[in-house]
PDB file of N, CA and C in Angstrom:
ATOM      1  N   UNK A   1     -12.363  18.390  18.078  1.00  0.00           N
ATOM      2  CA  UNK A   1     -12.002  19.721  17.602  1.00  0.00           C
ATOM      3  C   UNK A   1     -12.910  20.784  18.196  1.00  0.00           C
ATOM      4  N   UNK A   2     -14.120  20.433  18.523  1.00  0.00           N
ATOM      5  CA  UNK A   2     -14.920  21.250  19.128  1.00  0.00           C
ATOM      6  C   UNK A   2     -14.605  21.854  20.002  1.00  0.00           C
ATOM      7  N   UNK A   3     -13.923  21.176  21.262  1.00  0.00           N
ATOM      8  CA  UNK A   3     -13.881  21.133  22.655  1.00  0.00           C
ATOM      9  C   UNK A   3     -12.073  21.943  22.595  1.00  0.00           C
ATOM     10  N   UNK A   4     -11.110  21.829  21.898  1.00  0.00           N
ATOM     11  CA  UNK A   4     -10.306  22.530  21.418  1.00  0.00           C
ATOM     12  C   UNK A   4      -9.679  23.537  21.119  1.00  0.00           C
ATOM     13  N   UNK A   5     -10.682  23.919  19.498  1.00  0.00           N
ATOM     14  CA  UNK A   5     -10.042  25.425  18.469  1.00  0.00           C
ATOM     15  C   UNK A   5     -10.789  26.448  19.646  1.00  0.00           C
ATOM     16  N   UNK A   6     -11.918  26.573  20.114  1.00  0.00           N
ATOM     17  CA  UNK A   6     -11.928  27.576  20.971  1.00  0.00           C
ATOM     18  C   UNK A   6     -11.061  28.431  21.516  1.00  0.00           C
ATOM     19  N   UNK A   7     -10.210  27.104  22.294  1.00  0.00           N
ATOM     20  CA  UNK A   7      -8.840  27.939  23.140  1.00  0.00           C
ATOM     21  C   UNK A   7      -7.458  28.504  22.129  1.00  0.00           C
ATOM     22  N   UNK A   8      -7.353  27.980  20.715  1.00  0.00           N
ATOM     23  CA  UNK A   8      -6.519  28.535  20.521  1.00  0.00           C
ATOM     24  C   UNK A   8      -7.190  29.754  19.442  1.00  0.00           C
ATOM     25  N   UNK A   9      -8.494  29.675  19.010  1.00  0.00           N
ATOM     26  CA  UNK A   9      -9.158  30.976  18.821  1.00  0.00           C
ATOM     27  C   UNK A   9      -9.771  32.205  19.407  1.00  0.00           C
ATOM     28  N   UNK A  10      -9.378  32.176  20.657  1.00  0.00           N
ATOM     29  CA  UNK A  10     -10.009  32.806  21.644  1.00  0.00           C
ATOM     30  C   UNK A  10      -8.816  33.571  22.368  1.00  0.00           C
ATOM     31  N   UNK A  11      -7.630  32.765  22.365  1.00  0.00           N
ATOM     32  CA  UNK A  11      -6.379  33.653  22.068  1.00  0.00           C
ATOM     33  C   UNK A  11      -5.600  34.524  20.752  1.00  0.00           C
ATOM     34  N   UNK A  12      -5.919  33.830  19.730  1.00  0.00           N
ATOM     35  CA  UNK A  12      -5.535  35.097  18.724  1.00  0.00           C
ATOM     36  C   UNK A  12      -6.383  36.149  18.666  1.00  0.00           C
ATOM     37  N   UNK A  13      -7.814  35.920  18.638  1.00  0.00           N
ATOM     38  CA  UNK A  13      -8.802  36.935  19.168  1.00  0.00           C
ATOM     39  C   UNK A  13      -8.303  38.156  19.521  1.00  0.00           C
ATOM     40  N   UNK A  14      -8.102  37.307  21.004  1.00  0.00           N
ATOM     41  CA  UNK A  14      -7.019  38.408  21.790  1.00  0.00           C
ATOM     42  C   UNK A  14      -5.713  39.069  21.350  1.00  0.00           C
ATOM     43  N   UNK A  15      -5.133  38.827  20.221  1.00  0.00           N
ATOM     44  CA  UNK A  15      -4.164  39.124  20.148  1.00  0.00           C
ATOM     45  C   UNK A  15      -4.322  39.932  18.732  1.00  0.00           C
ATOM     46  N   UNK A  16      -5.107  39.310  17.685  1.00  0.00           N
ATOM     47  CA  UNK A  16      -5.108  40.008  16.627  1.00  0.00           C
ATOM     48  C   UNK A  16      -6.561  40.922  15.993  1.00  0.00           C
ATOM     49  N   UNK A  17      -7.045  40.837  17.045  1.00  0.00           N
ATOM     50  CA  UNK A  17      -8.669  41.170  17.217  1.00  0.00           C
ATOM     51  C   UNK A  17     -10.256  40.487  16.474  1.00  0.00           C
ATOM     52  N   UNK A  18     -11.218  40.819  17.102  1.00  0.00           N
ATOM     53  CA  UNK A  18     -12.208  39.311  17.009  1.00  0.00           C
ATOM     54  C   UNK A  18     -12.719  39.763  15.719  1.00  0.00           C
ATOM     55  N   UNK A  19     -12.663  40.806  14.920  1.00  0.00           N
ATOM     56  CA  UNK A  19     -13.074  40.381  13.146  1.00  0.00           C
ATOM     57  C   UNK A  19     -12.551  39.577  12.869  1.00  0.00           C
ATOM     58  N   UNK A  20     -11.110  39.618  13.050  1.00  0.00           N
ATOM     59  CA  UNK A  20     -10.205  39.182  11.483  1.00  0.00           C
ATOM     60  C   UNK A  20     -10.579  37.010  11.693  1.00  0.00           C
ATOM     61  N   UNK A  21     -10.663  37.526  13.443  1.00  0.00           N
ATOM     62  CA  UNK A  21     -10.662  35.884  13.683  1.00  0.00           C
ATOM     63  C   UNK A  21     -12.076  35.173  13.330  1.00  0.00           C
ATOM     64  N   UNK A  22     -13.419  36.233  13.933  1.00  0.00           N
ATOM     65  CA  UNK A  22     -14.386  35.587  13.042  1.00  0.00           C
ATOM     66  C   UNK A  22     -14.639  35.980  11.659  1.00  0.00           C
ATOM     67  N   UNK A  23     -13.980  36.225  10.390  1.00  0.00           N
ATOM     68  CA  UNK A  23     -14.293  36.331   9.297  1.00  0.00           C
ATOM     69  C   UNK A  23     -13.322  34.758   8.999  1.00  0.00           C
ATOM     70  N   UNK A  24     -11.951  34.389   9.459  1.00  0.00           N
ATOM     71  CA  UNK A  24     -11.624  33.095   9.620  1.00  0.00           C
ATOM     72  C   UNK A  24     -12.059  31.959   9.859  1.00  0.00           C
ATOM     73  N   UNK A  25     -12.994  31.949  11.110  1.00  0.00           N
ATOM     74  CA  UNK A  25     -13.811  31.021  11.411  1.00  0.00           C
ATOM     75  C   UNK A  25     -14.427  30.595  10.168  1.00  0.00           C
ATOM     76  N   UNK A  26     -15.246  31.958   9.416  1.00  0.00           N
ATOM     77  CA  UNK A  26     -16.831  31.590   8.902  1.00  0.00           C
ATOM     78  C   UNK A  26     -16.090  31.462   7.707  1.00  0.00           C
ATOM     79  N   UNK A  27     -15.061  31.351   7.194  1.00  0.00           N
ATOM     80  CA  UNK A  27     -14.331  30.487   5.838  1.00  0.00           C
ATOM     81  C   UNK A  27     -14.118  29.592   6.578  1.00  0.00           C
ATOM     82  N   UNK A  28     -13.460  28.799   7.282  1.00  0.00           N
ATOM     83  CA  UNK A  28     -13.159  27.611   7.813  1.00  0.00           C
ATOM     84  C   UNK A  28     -14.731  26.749   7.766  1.00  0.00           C
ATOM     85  N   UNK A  29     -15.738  27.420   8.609  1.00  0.00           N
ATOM     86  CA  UNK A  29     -17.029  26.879   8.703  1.00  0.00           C
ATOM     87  C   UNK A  29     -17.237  26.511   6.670  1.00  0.00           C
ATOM     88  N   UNK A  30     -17.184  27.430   6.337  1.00  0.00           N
ATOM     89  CA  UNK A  30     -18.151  27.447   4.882  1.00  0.00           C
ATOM     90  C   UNK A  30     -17.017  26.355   3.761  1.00  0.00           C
ATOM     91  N   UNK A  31     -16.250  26.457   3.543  1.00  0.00           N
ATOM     92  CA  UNK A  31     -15.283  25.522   3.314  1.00  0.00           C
ATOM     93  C   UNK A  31     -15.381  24.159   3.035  1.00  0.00           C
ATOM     94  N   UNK A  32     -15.361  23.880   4.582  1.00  0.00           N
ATOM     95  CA  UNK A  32     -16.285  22.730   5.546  1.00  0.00           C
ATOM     96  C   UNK A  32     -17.360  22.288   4.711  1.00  0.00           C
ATOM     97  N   UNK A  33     -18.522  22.990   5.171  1.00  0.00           N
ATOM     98  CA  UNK A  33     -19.737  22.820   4.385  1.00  0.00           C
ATOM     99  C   UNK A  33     -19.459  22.334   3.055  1.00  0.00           C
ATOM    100  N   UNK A  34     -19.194  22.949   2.208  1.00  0.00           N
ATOM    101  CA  UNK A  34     -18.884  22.939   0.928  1.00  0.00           C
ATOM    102  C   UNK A  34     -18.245  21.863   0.651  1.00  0.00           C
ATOM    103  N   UNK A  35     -17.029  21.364   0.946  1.00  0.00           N
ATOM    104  CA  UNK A  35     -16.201  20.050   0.835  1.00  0.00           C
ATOM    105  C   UNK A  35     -17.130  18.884   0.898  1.00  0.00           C
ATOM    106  N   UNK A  36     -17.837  19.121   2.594  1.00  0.00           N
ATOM    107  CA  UNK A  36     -18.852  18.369   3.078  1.00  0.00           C
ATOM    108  C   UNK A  36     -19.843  17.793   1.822  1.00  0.00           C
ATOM    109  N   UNK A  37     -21.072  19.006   1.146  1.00  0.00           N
ATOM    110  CA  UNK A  37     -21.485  18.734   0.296  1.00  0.00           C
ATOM    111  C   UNK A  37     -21.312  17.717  -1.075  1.00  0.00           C
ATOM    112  N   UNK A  38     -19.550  17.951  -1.581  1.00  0.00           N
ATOM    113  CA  UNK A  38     -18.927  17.157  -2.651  1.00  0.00           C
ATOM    114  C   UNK A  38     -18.660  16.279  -2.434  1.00  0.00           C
ATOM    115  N   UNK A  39     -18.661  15.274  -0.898  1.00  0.00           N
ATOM    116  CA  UNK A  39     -17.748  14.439  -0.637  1.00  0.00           C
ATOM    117  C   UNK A  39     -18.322  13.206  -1.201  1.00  0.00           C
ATOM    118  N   UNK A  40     -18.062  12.068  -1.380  1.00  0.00           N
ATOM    119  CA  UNK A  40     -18.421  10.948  -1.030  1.00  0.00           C
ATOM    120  C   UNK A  40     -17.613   9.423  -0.366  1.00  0.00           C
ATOM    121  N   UNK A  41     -16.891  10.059  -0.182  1.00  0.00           N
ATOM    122  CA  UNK A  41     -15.222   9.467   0.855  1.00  0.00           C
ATOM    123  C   UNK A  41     -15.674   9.504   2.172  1.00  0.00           C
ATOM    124  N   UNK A  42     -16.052   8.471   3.075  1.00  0.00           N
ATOM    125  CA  UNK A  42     -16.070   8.252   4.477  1.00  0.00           C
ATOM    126  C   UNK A  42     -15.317   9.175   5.373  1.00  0.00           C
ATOM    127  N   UNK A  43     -13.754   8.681   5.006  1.00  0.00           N
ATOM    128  CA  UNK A  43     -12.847   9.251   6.244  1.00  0.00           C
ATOM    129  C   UNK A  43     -12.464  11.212   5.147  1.00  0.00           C
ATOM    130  N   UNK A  44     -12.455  11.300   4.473  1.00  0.00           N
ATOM    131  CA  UNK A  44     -12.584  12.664   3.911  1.00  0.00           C
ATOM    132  C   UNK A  44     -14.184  13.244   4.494  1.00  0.00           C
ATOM    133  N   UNK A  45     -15.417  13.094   4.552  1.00  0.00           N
ATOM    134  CA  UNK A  45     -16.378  13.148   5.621  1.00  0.00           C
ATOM    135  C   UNK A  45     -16.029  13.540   6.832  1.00  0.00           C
ATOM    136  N   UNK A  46     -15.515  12.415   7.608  1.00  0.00           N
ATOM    137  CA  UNK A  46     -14.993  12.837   9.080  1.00  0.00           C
ATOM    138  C   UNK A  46     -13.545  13.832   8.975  1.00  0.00           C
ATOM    139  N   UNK A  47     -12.899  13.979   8.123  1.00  0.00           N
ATOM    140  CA  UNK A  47     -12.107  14.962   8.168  1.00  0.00           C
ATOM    141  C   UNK A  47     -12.545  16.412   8.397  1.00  0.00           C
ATOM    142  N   UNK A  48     -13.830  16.204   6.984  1.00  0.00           N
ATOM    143  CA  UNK A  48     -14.127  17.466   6.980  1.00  0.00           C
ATOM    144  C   UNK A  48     -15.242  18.282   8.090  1.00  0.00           C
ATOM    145  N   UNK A  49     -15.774  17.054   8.792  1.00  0.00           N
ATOM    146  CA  UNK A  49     -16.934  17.746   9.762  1.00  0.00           C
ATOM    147  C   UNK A  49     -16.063  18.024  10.799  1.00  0.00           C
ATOM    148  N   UNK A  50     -14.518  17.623  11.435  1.00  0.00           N
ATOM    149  CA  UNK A  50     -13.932  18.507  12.021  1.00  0.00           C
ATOM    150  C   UNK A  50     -13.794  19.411  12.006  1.00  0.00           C
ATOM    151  N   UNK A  51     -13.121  19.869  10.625  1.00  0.00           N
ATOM    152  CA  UNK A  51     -13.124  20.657  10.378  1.00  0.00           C
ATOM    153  C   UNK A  51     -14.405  22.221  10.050  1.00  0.00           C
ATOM    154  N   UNK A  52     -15.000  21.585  10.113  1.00  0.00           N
ATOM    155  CA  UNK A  52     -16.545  22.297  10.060  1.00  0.00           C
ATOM    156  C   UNK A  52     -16.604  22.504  11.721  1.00  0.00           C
ATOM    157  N   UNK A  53     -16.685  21.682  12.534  1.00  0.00           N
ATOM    158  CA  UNK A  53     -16.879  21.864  14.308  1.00  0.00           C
ATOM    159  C   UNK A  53     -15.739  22.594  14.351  1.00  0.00           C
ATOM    160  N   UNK A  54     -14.608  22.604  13.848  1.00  0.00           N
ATOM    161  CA  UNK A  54     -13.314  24.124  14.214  1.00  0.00           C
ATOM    162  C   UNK A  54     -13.413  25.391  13.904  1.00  0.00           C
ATOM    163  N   UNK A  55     -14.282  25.466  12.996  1.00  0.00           N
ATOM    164  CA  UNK A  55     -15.209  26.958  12.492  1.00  0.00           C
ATOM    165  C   UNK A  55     -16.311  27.303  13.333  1.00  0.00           C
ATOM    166  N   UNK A  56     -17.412  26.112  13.672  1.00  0.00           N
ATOM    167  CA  UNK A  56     -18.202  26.261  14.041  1.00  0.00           C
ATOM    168  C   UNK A  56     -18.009  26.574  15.849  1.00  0.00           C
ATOM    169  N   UNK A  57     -17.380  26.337  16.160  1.00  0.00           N
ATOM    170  CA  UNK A  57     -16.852  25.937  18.116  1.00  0.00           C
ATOM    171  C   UNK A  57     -16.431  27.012  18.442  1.00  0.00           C
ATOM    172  N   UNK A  58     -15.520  27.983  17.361  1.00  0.00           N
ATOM    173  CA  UNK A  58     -14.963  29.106  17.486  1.00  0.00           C
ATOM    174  C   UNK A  58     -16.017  30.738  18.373  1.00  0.00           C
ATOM    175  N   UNK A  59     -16.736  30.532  17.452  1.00  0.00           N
ATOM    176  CA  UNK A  59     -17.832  31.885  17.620  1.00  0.00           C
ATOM    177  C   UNK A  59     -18.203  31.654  19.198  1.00  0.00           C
ATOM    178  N   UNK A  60     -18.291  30.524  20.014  1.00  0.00           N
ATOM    179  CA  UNK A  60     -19.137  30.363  21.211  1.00  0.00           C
ATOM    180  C   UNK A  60     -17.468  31.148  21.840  1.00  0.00           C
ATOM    181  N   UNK A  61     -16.690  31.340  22.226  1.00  0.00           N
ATOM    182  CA  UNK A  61     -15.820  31.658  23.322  1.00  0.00           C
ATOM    183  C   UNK A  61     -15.320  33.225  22.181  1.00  0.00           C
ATOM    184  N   UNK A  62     -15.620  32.947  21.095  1.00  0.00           N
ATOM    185  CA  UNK A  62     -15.130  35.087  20.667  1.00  0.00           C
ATOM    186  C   UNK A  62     -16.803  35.507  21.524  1.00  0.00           C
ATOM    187  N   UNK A  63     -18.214  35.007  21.132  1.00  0.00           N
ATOM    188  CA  UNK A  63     -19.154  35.400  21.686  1.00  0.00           C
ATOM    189  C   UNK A  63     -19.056  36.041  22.784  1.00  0.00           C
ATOM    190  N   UNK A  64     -18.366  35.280  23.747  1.00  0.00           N
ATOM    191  CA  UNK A  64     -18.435  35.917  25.029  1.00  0.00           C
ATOM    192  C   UNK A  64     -17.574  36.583  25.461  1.00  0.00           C
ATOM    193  N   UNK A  65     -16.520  37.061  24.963  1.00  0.00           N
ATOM    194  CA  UNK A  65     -15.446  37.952  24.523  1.00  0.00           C
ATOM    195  C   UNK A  65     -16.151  39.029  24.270  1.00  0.00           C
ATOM    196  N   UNK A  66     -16.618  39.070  23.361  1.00  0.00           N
ATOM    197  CA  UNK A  66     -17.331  40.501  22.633  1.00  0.00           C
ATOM    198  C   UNK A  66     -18.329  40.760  24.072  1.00  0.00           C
ATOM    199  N   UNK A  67     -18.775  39.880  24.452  1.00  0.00           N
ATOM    200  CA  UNK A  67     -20.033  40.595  25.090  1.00  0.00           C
ATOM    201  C   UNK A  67     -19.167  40.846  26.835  1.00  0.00           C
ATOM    202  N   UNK A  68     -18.579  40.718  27.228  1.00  0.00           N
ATOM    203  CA  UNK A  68     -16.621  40.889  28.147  1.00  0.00           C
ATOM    204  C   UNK A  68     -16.045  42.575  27.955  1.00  0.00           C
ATOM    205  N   UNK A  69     -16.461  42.351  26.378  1.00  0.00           N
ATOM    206  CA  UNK A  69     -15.609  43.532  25.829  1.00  0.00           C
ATOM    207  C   UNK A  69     -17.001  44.703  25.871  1.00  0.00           C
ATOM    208  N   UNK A  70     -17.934  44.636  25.970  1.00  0.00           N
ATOM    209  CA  UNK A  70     -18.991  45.851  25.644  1.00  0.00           C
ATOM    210  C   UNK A  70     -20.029  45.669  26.638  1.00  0.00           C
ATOM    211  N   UNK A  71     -19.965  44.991  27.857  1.00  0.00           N
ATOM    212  CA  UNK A  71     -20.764  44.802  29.080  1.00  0.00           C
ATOM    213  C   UNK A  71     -20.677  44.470  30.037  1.00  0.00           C
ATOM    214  N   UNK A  72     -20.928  45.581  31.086  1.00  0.00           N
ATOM    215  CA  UNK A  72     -20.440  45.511  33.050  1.00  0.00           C
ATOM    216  C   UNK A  72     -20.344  44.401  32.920  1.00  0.00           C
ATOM    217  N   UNK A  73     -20.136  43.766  34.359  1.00  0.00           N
ATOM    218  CA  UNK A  73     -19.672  42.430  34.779  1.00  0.00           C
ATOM    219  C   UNK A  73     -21.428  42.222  35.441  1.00  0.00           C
ATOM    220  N   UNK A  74     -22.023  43.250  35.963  1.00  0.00           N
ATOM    221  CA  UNK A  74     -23.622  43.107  36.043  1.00  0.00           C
ATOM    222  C   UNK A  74     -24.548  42.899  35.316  1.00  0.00           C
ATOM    223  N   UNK A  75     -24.405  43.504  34.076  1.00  0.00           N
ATOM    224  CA  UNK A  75     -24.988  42.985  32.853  1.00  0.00           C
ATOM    225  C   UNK A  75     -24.551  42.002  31.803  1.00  0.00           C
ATOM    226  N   UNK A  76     -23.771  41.335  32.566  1.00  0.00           N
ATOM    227  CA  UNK A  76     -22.929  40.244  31.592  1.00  0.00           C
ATOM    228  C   UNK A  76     -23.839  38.860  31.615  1.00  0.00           C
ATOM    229  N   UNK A  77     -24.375  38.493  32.587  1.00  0.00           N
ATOM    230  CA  UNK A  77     -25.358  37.400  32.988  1.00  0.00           C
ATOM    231  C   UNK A  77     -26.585  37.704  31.904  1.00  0.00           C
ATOM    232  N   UNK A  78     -26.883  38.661  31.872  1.00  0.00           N
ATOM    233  CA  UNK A  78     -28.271  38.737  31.283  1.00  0.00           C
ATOM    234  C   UNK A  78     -28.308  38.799  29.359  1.00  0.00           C
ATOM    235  N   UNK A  79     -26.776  39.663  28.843  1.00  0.00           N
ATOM    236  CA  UNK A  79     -26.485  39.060  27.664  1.00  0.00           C
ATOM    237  C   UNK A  79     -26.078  37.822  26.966  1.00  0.00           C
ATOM    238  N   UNK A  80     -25.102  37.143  28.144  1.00  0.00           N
ATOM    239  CA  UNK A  80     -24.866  35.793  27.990  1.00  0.00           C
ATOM    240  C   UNK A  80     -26.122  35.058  27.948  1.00  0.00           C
ATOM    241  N   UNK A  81     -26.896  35.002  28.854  1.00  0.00           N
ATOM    242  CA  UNK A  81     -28.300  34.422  28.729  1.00  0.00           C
ATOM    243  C   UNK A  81     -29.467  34.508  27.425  1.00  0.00           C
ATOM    244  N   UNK A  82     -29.139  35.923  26.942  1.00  0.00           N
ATOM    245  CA  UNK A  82     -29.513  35.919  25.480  1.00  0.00           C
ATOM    246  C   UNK A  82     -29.016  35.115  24.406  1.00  0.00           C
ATOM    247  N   UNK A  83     -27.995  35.265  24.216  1.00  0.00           N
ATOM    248  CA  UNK A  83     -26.491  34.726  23.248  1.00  0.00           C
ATOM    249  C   UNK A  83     -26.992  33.087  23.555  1.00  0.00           C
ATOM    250  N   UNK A  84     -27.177  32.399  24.250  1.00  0.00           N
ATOM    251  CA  UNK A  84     -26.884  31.065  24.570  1.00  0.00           C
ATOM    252  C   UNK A  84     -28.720  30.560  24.343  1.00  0.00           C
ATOM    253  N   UNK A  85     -29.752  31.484  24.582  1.00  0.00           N
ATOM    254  CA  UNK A  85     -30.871  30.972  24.231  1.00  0.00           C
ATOM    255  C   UNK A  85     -30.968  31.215  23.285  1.00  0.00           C
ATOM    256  N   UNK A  86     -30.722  31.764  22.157  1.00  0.00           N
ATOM    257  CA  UNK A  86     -31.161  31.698  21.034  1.00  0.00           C
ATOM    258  C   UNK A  86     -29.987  31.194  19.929  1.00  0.00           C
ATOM    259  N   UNK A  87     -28.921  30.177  20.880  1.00  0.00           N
ATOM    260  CA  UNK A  87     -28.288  29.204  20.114  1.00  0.00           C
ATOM    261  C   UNK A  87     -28.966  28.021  20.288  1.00  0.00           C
ATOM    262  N   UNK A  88     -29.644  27.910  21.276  1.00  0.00           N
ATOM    263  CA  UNK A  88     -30.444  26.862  21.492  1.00  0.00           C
ATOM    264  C   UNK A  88     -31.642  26.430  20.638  1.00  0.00           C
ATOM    265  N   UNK A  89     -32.519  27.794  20.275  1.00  0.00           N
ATOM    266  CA  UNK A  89     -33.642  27.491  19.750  1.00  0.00           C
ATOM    267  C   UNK A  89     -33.472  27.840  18.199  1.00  0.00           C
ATOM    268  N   UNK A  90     -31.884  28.334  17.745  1.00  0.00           N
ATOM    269  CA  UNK A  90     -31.407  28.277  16.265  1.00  0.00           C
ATOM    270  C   UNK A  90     -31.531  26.921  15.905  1.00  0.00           C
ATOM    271  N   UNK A  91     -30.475  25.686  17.144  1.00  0.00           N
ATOM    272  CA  UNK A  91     -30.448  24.110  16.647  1.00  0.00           C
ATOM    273  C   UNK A  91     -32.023  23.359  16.234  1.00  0.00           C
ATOM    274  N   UNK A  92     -32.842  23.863  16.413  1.00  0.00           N
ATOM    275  CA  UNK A  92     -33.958  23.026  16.599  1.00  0.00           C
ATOM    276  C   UNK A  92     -34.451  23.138  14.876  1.00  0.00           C
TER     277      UNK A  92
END
């Protein structure tokens, strides 16, 4: 699901604009979580951490959308490079 909801969130994005789609995501994400928390069902588990990676997978391709949408194609390298290091040193 990771590798996936991107592409079909990254087109409504486009189509219905990137709030409505990330305020969607981050219920889908929190949801997730939450279910996650109550579970104690194996395959309800793996249901739901899909579902958690379909919230979560989303924000990386609106990310670079937004930053598409509000920065030259010269300064696009150097925000992307922000955006992506400090997803890096969030995981840790």
């Amino acid at each position: 699901m990771q590798a996936v909801a991107p592409l079909f969130f990254g087109d409504l994005s486009d189509q219905v604009g990137r709030r409505p789609v990330y305020a969607l995501t981050f219920l889908i994400y929190l949801g997730a979580n939450i279910g996650l928390a109550l579970q104690d069902n194996y395959a309800a588990l793996m249901v739901l951490r899909a579902l958690q990676s379909t919230g979560s997978s989303a924000t990386v391709a609106i990310g670079n959308a937004v930053i598409a949408d509000i920065a030259t194609s010269a300064e696009r390298g150097g925000y992307i490079t922000a955006v992506v290091a400090s997803a890096q040193f969030s995981r840790r």
